[in-house]
PDB file of N, CA and C in Angstrom:
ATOM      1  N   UNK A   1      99.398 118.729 133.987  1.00  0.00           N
ATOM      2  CA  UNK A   1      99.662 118.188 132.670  1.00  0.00           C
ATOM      3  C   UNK A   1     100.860 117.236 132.697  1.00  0.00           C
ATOM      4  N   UNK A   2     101.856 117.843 133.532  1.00  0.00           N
ATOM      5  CA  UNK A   2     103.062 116.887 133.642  1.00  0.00           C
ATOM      6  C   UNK A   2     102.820 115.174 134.414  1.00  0.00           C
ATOM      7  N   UNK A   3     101.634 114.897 135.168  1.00  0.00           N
ATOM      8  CA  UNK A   3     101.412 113.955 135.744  1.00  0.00           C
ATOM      9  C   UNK A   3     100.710 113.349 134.572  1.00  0.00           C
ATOM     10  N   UNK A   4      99.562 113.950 133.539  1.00  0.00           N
ATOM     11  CA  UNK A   4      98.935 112.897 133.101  1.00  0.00           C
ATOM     12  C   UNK A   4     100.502 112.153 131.907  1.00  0.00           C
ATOM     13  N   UNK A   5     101.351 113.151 131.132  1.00  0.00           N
ATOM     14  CA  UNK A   5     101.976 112.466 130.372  1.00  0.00           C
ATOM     15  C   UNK A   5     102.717 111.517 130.995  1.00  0.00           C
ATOM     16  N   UNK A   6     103.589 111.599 132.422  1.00  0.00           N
ATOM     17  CA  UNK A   6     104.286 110.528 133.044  1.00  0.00           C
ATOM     18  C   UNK A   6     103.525 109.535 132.928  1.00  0.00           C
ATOM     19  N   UNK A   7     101.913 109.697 133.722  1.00  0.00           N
ATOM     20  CA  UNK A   7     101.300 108.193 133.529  1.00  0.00           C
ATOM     21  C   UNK A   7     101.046 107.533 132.718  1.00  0.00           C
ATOM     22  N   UNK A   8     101.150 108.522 131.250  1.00  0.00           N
ATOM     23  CA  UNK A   8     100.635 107.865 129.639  1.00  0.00           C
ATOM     24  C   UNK A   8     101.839 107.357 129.771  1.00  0.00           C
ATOM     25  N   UNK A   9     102.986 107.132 130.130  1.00  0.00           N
ATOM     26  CA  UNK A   9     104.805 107.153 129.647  1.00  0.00           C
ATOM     27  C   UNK A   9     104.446 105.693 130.490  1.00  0.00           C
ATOM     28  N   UNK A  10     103.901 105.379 131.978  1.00  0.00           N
ATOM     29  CA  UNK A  10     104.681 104.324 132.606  1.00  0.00           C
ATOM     30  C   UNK A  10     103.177 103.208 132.279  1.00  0.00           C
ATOM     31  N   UNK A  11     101.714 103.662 131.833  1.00  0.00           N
ATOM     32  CA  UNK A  11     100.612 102.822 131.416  1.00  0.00           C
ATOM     33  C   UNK A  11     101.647 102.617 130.202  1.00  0.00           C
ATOM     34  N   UNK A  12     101.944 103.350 129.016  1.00  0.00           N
ATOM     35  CA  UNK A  12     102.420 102.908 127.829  1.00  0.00           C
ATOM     36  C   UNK A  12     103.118 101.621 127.859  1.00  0.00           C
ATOM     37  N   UNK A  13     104.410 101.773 128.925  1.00  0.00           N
ATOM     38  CA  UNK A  13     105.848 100.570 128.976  1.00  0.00           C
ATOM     39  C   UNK A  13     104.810  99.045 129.692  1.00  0.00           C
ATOM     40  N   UNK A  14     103.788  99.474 130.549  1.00  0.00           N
ATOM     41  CA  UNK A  14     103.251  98.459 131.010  1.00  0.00           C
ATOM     42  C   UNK A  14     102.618  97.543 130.228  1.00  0.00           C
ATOM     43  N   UNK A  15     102.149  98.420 129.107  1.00  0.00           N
ATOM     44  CA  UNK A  15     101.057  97.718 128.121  1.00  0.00           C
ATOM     45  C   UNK A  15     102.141  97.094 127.259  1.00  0.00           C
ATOM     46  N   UNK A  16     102.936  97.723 127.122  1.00  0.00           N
ATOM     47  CA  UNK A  16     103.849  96.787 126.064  1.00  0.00           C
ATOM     48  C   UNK A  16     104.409  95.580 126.462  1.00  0.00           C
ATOM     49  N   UNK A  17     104.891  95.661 128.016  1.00  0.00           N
ATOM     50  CA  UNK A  17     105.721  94.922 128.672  1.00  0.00           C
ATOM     51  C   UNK A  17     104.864  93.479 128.751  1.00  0.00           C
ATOM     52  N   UNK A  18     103.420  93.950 128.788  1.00  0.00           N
ATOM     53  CA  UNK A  18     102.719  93.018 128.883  1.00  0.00           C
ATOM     54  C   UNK A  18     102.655  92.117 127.616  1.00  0.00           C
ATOM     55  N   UNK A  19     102.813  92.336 126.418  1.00  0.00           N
ATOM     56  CA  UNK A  19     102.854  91.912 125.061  1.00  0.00           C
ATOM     57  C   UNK A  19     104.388  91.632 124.992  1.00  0.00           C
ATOM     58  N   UNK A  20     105.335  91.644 125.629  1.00  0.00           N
ATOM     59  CA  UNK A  20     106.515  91.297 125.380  1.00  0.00           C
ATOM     60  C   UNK A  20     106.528  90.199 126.516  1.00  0.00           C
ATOM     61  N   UNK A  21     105.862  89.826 127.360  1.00  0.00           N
ATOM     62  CA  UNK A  21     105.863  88.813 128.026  1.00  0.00           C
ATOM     63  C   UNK A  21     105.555  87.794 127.543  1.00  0.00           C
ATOM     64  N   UNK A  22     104.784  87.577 126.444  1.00  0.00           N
ATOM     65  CA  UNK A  22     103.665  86.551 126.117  1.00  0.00           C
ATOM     66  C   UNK A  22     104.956  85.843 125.118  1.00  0.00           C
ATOM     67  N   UNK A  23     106.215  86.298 125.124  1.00  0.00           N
ATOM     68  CA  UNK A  23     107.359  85.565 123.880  1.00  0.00           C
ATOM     69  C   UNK A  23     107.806  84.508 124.267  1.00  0.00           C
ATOM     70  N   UNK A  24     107.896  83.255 123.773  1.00  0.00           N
ATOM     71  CA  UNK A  24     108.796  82.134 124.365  1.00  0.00           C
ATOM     72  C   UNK A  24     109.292  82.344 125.660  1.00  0.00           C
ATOM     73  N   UNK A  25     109.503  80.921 126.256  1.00  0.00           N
ATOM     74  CA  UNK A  25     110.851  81.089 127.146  1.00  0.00           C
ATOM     75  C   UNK A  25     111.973  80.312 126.752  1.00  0.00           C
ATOM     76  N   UNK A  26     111.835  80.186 125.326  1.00  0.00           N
ATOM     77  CA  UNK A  26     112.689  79.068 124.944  1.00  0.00           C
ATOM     78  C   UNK A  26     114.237  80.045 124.819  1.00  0.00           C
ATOM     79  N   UNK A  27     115.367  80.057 125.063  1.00  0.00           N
ATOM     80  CA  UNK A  27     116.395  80.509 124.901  1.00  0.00           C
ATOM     81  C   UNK A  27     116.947  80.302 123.303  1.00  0.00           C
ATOM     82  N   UNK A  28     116.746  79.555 122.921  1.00  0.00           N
ATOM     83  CA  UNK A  28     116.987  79.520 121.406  1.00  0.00           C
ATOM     84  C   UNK A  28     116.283  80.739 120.759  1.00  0.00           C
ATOM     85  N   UNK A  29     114.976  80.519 120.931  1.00  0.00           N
ATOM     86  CA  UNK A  29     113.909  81.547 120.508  1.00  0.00           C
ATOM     87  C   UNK A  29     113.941  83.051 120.993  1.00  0.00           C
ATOM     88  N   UNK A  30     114.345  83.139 122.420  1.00  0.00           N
ATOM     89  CA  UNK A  30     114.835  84.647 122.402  1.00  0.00           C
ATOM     90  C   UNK A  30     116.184  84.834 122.091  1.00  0.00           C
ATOM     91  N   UNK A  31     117.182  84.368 121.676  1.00  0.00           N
ATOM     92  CA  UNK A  31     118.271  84.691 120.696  1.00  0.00           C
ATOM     93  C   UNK A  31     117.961  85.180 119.698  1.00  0.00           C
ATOM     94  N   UNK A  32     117.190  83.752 118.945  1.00  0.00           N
ATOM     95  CA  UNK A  32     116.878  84.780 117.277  1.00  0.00           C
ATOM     96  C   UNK A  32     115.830  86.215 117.667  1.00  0.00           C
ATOM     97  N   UNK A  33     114.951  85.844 118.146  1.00  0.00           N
ATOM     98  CA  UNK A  33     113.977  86.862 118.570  1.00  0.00           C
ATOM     99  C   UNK A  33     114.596  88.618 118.901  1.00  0.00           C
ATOM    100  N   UNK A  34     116.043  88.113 119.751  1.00  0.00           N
ATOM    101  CA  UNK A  34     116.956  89.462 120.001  1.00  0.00           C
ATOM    102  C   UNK A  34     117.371  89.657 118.995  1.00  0.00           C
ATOM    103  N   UNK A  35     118.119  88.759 117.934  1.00  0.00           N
ATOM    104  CA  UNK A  35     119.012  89.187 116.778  1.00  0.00           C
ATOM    105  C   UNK A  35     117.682  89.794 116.197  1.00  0.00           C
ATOM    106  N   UNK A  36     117.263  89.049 115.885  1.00  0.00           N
ATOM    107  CA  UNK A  36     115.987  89.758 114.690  1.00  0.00           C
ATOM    108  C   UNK A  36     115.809  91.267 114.922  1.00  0.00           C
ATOM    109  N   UNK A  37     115.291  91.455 116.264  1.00  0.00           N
ATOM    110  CA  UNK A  37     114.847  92.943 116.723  1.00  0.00           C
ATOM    111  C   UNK A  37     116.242  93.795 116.200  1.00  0.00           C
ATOM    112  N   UNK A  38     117.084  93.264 117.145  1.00  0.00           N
ATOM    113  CA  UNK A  38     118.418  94.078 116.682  1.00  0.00           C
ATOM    114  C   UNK A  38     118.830  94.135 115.565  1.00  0.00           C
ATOM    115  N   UNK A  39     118.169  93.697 114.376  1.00  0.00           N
ATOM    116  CA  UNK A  39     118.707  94.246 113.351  1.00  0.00           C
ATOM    117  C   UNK A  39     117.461  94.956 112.383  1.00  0.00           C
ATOM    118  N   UNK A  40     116.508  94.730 113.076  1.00  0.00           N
ATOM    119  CA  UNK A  40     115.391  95.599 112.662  1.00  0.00           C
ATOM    120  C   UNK A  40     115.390  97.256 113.253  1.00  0.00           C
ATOM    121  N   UNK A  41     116.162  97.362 114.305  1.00  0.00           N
ATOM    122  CA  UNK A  41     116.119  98.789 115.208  1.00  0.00           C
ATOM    123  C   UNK A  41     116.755  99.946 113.665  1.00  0.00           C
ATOM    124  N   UNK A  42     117.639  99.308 113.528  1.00  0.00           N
ATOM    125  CA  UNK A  42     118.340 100.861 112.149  1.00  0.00           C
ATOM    126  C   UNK A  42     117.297 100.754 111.125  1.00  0.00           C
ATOM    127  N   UNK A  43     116.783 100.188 110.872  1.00  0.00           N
ATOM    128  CA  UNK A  43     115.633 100.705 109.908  1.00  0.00           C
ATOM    129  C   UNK A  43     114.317 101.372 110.472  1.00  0.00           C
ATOM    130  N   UNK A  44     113.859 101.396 111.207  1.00  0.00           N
ATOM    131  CA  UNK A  44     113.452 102.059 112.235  1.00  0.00           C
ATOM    132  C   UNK A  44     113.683 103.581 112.687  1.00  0.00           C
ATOM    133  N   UNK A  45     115.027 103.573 113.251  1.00  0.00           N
ATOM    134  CA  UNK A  45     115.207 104.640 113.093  1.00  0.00           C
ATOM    135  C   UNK A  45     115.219 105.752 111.891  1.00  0.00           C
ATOM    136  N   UNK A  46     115.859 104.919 110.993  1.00  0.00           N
ATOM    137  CA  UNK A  46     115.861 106.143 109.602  1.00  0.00           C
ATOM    138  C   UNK A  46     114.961 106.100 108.969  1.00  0.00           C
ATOM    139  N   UNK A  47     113.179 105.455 109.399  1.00  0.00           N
ATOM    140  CA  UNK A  47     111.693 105.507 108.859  1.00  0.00           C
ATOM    141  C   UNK A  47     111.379 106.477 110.015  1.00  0.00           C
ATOM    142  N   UNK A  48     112.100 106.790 111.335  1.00  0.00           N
ATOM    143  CA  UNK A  48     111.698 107.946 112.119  1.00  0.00           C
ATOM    144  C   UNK A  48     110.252 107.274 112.571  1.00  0.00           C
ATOM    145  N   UNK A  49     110.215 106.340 113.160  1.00  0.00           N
ATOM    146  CA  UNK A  49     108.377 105.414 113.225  1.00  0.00           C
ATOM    147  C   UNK A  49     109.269 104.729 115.112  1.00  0.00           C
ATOM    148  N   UNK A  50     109.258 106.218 115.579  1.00  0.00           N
ATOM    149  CA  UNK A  50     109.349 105.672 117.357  1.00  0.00           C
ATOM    150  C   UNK A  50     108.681 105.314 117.706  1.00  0.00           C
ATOM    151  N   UNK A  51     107.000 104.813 117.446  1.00  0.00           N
ATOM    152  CA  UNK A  51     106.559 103.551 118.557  1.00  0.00           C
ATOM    153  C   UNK A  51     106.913 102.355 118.107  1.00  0.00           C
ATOM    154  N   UNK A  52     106.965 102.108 116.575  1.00  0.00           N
ATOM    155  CA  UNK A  52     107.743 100.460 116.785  1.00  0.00           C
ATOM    156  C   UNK A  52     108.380 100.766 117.060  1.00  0.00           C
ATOM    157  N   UNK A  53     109.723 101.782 117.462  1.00  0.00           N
ATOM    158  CA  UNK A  53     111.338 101.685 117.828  1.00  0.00           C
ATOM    159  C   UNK A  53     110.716 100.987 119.264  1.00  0.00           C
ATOM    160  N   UNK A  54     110.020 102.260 120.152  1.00  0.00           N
ATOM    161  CA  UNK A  54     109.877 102.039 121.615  1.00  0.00           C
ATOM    162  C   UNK A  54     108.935 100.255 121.611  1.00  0.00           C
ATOM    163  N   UNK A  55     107.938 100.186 120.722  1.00  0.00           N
ATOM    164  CA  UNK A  55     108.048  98.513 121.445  1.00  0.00           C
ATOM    165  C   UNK A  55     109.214  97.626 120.572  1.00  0.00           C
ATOM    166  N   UNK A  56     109.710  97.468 119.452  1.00  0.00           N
ATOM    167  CA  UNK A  56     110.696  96.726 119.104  1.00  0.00           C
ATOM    168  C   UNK A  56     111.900  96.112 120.346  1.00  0.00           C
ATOM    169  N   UNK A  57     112.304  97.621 121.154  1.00  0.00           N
ATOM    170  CA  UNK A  57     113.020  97.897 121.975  1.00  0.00           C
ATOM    171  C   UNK A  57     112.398  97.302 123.348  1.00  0.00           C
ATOM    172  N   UNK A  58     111.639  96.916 123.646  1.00  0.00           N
ATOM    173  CA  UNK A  58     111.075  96.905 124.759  1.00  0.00           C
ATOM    174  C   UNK A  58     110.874  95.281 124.465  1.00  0.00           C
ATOM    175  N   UNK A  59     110.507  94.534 123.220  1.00  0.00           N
ATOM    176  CA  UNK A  59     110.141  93.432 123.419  1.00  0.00           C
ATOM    177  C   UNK A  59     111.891  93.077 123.068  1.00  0.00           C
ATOM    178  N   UNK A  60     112.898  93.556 122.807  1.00  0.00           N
ATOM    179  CA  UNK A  60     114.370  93.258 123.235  1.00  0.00           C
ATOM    180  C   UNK A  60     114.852  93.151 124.446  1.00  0.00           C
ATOM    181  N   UNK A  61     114.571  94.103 125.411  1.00  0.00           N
ATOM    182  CA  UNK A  61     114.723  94.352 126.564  1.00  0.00           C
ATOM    183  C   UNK A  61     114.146  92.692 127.417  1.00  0.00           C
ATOM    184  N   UNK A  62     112.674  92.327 127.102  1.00  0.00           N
ATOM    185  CA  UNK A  62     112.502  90.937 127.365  1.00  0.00           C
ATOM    186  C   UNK A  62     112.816  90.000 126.875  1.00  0.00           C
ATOM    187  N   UNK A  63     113.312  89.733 126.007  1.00  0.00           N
ATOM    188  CA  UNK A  63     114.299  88.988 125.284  1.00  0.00           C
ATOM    189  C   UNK A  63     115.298  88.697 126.180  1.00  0.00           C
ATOM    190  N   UNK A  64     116.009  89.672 126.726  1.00  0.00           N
ATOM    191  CA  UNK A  64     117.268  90.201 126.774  1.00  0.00           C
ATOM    192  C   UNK A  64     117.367  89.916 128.106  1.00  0.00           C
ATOM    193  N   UNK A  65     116.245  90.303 129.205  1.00  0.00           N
ATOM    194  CA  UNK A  65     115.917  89.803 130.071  1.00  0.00           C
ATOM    195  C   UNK A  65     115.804  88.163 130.620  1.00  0.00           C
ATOM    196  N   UNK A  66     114.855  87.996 129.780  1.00  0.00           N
ATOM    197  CA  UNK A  66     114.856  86.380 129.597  1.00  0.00           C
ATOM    198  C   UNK A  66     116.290  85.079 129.370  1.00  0.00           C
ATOM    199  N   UNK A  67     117.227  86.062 128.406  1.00  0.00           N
ATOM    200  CA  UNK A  67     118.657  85.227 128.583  1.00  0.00           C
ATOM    201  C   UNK A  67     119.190  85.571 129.652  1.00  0.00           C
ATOM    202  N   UNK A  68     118.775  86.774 130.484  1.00  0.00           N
ATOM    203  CA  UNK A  68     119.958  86.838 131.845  1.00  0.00           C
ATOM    204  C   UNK A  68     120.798  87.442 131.223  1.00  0.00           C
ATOM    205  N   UNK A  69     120.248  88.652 130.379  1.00  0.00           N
ATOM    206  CA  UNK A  69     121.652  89.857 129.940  1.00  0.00           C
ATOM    207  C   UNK A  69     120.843  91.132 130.505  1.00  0.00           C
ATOM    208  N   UNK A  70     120.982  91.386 131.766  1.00  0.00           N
ATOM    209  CA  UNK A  70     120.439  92.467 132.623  1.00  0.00           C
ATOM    210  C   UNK A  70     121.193  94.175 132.039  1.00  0.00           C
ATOM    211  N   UNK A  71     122.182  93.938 132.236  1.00  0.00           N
ATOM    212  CA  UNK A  71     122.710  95.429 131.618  1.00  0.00           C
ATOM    213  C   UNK A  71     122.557  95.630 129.898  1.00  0.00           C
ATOM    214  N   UNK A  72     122.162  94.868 128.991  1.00  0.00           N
ATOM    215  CA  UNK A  72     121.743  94.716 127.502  1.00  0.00           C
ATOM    216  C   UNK A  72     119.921  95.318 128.114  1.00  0.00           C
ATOM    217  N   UNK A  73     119.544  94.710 128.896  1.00  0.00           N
ATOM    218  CA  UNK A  73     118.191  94.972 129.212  1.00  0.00           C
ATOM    219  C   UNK A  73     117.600  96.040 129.552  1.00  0.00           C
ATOM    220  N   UNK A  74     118.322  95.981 130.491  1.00  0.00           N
ATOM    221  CA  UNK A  74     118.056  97.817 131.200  1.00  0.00           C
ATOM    222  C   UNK A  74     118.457  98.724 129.908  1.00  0.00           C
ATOM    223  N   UNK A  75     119.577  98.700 129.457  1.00  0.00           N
ATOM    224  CA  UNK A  75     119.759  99.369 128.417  1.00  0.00           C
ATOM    225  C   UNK A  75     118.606  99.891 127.104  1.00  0.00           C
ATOM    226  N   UNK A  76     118.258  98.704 126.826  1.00  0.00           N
ATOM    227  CA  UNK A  76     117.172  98.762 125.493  1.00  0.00           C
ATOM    228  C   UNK A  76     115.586  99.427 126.310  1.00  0.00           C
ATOM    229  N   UNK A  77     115.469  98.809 127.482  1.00  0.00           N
ATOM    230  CA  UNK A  77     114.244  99.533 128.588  1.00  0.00           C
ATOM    231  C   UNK A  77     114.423 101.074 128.532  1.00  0.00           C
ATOM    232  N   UNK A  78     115.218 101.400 128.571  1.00  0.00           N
ATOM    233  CA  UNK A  78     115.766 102.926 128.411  1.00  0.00           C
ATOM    234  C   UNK A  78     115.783 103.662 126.995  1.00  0.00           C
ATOM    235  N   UNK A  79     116.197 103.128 126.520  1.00  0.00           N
ATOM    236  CA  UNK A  79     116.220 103.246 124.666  1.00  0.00           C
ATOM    237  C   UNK A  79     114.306 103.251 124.275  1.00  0.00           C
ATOM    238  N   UNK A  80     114.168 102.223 124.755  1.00  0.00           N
ATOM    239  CA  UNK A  80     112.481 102.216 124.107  1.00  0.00           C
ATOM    240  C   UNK A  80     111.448 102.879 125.202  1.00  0.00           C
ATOM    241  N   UNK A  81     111.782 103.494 126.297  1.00  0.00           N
ATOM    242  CA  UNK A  81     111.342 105.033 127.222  1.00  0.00           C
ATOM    243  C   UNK A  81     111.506 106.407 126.208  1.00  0.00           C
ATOM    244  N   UNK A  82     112.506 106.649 125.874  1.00  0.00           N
ATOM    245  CA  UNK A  82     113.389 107.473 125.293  1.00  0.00           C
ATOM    246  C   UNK A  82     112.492 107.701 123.602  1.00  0.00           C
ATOM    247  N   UNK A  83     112.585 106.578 123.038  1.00  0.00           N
ATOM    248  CA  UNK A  83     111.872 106.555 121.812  1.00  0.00           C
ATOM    249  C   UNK A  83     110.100 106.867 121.928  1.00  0.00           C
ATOM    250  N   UNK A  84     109.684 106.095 123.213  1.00  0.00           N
ATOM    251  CA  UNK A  84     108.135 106.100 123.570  1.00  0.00           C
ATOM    252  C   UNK A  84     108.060 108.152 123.589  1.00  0.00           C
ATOM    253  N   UNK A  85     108.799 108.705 124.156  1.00  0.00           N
ATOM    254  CA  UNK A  85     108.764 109.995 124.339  1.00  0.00           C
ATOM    255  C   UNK A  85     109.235 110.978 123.226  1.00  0.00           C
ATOM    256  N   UNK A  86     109.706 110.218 122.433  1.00  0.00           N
ATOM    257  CA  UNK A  86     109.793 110.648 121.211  1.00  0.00           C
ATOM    258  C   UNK A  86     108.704 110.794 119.909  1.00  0.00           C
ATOM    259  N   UNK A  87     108.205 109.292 120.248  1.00  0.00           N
ATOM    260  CA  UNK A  87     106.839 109.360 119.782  1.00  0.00           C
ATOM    261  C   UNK A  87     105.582 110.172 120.188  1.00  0.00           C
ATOM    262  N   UNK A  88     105.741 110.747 121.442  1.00  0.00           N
ATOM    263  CA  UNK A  88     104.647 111.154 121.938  1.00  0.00           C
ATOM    264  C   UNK A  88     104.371 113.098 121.515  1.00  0.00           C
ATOM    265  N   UNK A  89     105.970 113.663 121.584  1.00  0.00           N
ATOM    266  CA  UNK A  89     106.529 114.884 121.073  1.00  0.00           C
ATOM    267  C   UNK A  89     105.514 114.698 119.606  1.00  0.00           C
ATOM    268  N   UNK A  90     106.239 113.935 118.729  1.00  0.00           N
ATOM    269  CA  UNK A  90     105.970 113.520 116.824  1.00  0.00           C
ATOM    270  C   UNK A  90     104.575 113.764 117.334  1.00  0.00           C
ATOM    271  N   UNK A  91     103.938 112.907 117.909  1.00  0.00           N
ATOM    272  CA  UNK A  91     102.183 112.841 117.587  1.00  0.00           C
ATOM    273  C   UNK A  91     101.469 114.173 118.163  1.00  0.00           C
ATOM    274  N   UNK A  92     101.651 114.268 119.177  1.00  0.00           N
ATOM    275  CA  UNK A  92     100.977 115.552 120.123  1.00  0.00           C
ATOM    276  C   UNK A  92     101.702 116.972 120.022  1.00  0.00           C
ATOM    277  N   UNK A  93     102.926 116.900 119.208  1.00  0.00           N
ATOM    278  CA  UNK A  93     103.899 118.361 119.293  1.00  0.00           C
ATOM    279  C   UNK A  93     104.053 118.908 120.653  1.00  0.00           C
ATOM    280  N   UNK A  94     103.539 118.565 121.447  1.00  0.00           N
ATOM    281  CA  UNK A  94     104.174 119.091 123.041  1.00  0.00           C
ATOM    282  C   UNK A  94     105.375 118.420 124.040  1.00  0.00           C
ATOM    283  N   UNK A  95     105.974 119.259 123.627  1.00  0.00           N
ATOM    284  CA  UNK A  95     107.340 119.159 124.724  1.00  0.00           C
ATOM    285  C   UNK A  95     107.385 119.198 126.169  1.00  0.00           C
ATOM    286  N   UNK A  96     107.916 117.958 126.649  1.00  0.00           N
ATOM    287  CA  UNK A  96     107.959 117.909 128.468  1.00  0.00           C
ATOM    288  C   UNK A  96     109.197 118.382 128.691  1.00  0.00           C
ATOM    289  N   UNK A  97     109.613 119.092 128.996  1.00  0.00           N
ATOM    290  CA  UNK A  97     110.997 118.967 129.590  1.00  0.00           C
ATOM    291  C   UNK A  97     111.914 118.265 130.382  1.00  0.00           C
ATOM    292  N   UNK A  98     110.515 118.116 131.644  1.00  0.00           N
ATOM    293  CA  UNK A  98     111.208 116.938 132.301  1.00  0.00           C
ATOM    294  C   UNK A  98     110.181 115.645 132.799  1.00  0.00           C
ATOM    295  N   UNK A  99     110.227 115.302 131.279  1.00  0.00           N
ATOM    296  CA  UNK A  99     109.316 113.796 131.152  1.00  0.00           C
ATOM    297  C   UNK A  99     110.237 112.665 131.979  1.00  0.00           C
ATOM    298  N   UNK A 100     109.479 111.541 132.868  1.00  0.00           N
ATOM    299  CA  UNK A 100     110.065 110.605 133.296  1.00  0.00           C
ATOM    300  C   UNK A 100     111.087 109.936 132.767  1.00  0.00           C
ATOM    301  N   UNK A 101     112.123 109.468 133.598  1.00  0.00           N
ATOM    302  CA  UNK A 101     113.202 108.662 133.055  1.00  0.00           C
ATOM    303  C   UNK A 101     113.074 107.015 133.682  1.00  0.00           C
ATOM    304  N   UNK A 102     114.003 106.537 133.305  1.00  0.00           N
ATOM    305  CA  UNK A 102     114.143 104.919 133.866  1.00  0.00           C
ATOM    306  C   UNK A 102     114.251 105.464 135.436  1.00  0.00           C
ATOM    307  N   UNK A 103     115.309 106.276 135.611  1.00  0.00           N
ATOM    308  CA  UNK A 103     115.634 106.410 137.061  1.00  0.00           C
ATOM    309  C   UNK A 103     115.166 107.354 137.936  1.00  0.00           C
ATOM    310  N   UNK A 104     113.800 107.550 137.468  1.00  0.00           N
ATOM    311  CA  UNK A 104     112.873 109.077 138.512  1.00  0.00           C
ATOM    312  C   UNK A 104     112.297 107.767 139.297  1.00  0.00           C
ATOM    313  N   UNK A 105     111.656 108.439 140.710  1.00  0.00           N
ATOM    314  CA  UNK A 105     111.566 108.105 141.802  1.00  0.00           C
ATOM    315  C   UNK A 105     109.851 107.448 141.769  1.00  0.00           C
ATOM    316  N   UNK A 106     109.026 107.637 140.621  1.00  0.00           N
ATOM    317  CA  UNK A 106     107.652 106.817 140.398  1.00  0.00           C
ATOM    318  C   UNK A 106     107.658 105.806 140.608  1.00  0.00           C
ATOM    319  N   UNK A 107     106.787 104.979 141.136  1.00  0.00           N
ATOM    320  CA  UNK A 107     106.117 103.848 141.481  1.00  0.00           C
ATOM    321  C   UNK A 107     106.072 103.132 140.455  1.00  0.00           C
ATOM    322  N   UNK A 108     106.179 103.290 139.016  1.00  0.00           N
ATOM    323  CA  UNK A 108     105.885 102.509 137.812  1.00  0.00           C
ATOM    324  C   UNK A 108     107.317 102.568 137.280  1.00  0.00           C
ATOM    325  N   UNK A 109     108.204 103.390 137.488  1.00  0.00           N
ATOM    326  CA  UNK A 109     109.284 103.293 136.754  1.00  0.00           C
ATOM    327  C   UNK A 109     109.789 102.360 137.874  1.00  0.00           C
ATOM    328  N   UNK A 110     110.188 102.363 139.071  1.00  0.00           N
ATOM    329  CA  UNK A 110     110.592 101.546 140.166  1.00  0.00           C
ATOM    330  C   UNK A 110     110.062 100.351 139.799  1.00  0.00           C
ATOM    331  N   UNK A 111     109.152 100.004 139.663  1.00  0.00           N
ATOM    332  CA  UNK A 111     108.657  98.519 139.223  1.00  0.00           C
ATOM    333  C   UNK A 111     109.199  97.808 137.853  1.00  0.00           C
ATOM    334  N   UNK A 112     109.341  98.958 137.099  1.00  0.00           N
ATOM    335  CA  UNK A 112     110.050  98.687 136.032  1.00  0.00           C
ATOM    336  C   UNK A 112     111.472  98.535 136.070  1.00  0.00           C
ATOM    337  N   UNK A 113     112.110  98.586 136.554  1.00  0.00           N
ATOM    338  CA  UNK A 113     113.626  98.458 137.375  1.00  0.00           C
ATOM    339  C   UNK A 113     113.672  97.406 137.948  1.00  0.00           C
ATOM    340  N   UNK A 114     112.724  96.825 138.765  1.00  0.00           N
ATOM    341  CA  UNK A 114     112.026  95.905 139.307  1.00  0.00           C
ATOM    342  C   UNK A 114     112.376  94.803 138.859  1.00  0.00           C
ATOM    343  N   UNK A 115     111.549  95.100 137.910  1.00  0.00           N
ATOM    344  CA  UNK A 115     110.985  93.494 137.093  1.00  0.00           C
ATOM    345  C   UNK A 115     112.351  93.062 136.091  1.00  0.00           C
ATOM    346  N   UNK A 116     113.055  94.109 135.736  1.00  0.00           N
ATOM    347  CA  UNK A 116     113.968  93.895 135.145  1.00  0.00           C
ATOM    348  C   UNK A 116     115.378  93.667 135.929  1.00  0.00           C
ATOM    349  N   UNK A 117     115.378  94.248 136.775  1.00  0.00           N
ATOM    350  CA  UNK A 117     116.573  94.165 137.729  1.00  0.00           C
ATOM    351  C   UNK A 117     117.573  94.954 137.510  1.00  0.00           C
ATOM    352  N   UNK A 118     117.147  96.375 136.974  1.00  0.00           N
ATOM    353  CA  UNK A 118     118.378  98.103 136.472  1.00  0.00           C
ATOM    354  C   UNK A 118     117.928  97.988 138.087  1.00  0.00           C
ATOM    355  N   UNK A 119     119.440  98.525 138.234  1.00  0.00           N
ATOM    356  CA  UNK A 119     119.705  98.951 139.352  1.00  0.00           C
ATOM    357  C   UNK A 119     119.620 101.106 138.767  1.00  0.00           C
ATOM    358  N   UNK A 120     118.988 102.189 139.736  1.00  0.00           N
ATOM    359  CA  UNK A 120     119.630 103.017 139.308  1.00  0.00           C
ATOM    360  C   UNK A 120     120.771 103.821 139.409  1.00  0.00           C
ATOM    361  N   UNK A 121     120.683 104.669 138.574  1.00  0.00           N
ATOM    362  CA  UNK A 121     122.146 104.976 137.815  1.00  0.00           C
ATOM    363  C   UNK A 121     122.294 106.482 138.431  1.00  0.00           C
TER     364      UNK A 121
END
């Protein structure tokens, strides 16, 4: 059981990552694109609605990526993991204990480190 939720956790970040790719590369455009998100995240939270948190967060993270702010990046990549698993608790009521992190040793989280350039921690 613990393998299929990791893989729902690192298919989930992939599918998003993939929809957060498709954003400008214009640097103007991922500025506002970051501000925007970032000030959409606190409402979010206090509607308690963690899959937009986890993709809001995730299409920040490429944003964030995209200006060459790697530690802002990794950061929000982690934040919208964190929220994705939050969402998954809310919908299904089952608790992992030890659901994947940014920095477990998987093939999909490693790629995800990857592509972003988190070193781990």
């Amino acid at each position: 059981m613990f393998r299929i939720a990791k893989y729902t956790v690192v298919l989930g970040l992939f599918l998003v990552l993939g929809r957060a790719s498709f954003a400008s590369a214009d640097v103007g455009s991922d500025r506002e694109l970051a501000a925007g998100l970032s000030a959409s995240l606190p409402d979010l939270v206090v509607a308690q609605d963690y899959r937009a948190l986890s993709q809001a967060t995730m299409q920040l993270a490429g944003a964030q990526n995209r200006l060459g702010e790697t530690p802002e990046a990794c950061k929000a990549l982690s934040q919208s993991l964190e929220s994705y698993r939050v969402a998954l608790v809310k919908e299904t009521g089952v608790y992992e204990g030890a659901a994947s992190s940014i920095n477990d040793d998987s093939d999909g989280m490693a790629a995800l480190r990857a592509r972003f350039g988190c070193a781990r921690i």
